[in-house]
Structures are given as C-alpha cells and as structure tokens.
N, C-alpha and C. Protein backbone atom coordinates (compact mmCIF):
# COMPACT_ATOMS: atom_id res chain seq x y z
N UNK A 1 81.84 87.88 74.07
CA UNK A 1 82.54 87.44 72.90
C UNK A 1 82.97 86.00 73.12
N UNK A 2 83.06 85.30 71.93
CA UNK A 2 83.27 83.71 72.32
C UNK A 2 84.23 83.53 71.15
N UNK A 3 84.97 82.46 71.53
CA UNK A 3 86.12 82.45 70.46
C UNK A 3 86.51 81.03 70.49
N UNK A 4 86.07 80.00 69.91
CA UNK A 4 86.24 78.75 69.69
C UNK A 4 86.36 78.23 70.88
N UNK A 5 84.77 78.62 71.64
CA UNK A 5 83.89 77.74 72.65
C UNK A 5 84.46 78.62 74.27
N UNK A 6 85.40 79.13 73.84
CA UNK A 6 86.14 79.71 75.18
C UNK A 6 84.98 81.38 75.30
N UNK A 7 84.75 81.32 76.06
CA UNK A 7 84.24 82.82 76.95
C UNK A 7 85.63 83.55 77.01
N UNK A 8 85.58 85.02 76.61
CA UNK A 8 86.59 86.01 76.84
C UNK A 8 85.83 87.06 76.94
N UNK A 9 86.49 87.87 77.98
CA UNK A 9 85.74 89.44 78.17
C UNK A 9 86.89 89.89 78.72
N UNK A 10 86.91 91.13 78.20
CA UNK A 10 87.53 92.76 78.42
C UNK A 10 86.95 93.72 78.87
N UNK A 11 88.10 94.24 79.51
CA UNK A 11 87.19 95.55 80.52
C UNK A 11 88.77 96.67 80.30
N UNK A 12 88.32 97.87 80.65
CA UNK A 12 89.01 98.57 80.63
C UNK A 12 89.30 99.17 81.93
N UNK A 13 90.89 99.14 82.40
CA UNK A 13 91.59 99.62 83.62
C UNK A 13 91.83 101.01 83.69
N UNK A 14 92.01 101.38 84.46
CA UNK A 14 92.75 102.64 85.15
C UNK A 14 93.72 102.21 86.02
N UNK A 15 95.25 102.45 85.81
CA UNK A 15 96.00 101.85 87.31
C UNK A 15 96.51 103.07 87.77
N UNK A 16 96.57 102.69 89.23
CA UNK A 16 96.94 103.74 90.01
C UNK A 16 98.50 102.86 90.60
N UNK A 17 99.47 103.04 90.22
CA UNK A 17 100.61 102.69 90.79
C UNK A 17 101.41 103.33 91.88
N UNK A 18 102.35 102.29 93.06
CA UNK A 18 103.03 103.05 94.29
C UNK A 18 101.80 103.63 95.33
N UNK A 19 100.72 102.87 95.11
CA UNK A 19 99.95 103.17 96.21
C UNK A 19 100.05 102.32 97.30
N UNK A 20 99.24 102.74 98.44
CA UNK A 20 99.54 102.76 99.94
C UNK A 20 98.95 101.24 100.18
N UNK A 21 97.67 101.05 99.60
CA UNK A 21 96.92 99.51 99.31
C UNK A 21 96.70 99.29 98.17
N UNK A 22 96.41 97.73 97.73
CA UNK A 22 96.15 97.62 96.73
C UNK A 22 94.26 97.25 97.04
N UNK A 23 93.78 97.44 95.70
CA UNK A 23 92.29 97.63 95.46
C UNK A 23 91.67 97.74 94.14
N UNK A 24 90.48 97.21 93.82
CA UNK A 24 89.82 97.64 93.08
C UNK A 24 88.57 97.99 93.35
N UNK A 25 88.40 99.15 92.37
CA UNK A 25 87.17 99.75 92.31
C UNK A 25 86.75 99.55 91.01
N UNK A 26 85.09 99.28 91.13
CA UNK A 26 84.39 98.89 89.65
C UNK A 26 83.43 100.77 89.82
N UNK A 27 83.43 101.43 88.69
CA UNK A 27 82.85 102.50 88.07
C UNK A 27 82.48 102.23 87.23
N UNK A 28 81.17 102.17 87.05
CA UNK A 28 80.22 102.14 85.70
C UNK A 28 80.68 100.82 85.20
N UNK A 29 81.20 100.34 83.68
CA UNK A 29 81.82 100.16 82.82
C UNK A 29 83.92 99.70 82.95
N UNK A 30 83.81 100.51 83.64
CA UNK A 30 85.58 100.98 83.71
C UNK A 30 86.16 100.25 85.41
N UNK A 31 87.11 100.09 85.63
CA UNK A 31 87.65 99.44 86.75
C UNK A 31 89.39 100.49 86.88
N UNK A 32 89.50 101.21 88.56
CA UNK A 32 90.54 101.36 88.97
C UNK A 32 91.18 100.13 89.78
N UNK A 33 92.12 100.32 89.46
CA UNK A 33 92.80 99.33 90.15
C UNK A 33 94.08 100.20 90.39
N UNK A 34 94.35 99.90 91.99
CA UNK A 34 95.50 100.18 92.81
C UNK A 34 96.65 99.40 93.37
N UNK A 35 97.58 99.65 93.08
CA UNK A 35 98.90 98.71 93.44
C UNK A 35 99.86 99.21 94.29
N UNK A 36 100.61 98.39 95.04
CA UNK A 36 101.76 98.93 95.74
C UNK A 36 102.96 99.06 94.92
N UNK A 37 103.11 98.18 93.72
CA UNK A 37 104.43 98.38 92.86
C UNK A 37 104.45 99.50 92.47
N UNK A 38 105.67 99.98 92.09
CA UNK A 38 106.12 101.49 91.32
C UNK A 38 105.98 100.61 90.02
N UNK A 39 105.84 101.91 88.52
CA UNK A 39 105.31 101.54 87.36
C UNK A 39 106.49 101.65 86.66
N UNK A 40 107.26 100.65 87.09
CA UNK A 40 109.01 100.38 86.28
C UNK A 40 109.36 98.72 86.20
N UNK A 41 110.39 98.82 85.21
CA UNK A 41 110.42 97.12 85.06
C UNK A 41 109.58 96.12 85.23
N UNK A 42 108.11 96.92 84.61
CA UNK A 42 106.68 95.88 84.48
C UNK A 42 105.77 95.08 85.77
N UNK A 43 106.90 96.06 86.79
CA UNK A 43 106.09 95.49 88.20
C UNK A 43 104.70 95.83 88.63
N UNK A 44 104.11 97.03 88.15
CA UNK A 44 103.02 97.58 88.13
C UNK A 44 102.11 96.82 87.49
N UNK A 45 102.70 95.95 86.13
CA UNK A 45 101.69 95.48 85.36
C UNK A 45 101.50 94.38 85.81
N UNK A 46 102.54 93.52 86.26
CA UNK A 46 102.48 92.55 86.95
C UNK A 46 101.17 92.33 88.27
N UNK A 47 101.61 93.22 89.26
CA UNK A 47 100.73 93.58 90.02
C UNK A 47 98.98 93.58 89.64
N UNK A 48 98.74 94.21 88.74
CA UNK A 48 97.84 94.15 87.81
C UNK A 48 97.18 92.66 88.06
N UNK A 49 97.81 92.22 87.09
CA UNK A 49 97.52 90.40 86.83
C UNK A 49 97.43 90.06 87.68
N UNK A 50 97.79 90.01 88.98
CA UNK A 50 97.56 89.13 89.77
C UNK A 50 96.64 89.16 90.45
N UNK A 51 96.41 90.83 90.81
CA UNK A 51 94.95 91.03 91.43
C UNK A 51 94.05 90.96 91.08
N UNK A 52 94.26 90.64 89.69
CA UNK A 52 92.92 90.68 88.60
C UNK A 52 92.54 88.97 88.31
N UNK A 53 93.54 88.59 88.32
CA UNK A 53 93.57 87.49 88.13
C UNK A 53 92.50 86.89 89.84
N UNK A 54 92.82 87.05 90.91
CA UNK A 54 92.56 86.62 92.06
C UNK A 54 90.92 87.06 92.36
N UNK A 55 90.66 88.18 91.68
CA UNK A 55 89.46 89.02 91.43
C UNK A 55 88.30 88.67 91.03
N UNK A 56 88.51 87.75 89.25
CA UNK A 56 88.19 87.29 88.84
C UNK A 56 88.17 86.04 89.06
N UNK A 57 88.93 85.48 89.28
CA UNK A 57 89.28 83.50 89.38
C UNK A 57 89.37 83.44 88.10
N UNK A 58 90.03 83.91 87.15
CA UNK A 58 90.07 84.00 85.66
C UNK A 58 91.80 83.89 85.11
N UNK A 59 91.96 83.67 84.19
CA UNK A 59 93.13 84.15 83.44
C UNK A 59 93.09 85.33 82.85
N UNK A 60 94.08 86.27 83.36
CA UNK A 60 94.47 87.76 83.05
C UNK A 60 95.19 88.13 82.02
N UNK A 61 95.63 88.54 81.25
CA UNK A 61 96.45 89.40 80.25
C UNK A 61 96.13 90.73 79.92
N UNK A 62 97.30 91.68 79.71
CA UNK A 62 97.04 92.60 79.22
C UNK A 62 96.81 92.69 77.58
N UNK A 63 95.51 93.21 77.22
CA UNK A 63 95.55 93.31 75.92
C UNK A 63 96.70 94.46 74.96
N UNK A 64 96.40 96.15 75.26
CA UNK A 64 96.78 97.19 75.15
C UNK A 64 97.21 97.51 76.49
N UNK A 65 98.19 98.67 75.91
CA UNK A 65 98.12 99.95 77.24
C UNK A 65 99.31 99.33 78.05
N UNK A 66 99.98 98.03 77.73
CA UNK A 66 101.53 98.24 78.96
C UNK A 66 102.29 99.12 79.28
N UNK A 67 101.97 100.06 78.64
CA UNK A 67 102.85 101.17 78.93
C UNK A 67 102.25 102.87 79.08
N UNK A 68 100.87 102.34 79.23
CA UNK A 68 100.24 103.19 79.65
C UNK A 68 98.84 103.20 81.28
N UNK A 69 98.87 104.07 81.97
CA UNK A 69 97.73 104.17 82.99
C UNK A 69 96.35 103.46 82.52
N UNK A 70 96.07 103.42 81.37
CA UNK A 70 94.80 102.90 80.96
C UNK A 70 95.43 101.54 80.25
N UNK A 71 94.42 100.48 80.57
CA UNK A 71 94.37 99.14 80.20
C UNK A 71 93.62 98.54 79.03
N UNK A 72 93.44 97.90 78.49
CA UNK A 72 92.74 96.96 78.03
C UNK A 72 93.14 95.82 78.37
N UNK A 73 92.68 94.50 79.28
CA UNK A 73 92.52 93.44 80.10
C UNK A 73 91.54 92.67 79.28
N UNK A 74 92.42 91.40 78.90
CA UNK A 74 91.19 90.29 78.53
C UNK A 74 91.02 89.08 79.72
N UNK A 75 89.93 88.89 79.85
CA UNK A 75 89.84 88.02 80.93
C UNK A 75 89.07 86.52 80.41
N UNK A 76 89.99 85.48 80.60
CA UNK A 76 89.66 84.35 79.69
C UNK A 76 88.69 83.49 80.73
C-alpha cells in the first residue's frame, strides 16, 4: 500500500505478555511477538514498538487491538 509516496505495510500480531524473553516469531502471514512487560499501563504495548520497531528498522504504531492480544501494526 502506498500513501502519498510513503511505503506502509501491516501485519498482524499476536502478543504474548510477562514472558521470560522477548522474541519474535514470523508464522505464515501472522507474527508472535513476546515481551517481558506485564499487559498494564500500556507497557506491553510499548514493548511491542520497540521490538518491532528494532526488527524492522521501521516506524511502528499500533493500528487496532491496544487493548487486545491481537494487533494490527502499521509499519511505515
């Protein structure tokens, strides 16, 4: 998808929060991603971004889903 010259793509997360390492795994289509934050006061999501961000070499945001285990992630 292109949006006034900029490249953007989305993928859809799974987070696994309060885990032991952090990680991602790519499945098919879909991406888990594992964090050490607990999934309170947005630290989980946070967590998120950054690994995704570092993952990619991209700019991260959450599209959907802050408040849910499943994501929608645009990656600019």
């Amino acid at each position: 998808m292109s949006i006034a010259g900029l490249d953007k793509m989305q993928i859809e997360v799974l987070v696994k929060a309060n885990n032991k390492k952090e990680d991602i795994e790519k499945t098919g289509d879909k991406y888990i991603v594992s964090v050490k934050e607990k999934a309170e006061n947005n630290k989980a999501n946070l967590a998120v971004i950054k690994l995704l961000s570092k993952y990619f070499k991209k700019k991260v945001s959450i599209k959907s889903g802050s408040r849910s285990k499943i994501k929608i992630i645009s990656i600019k």
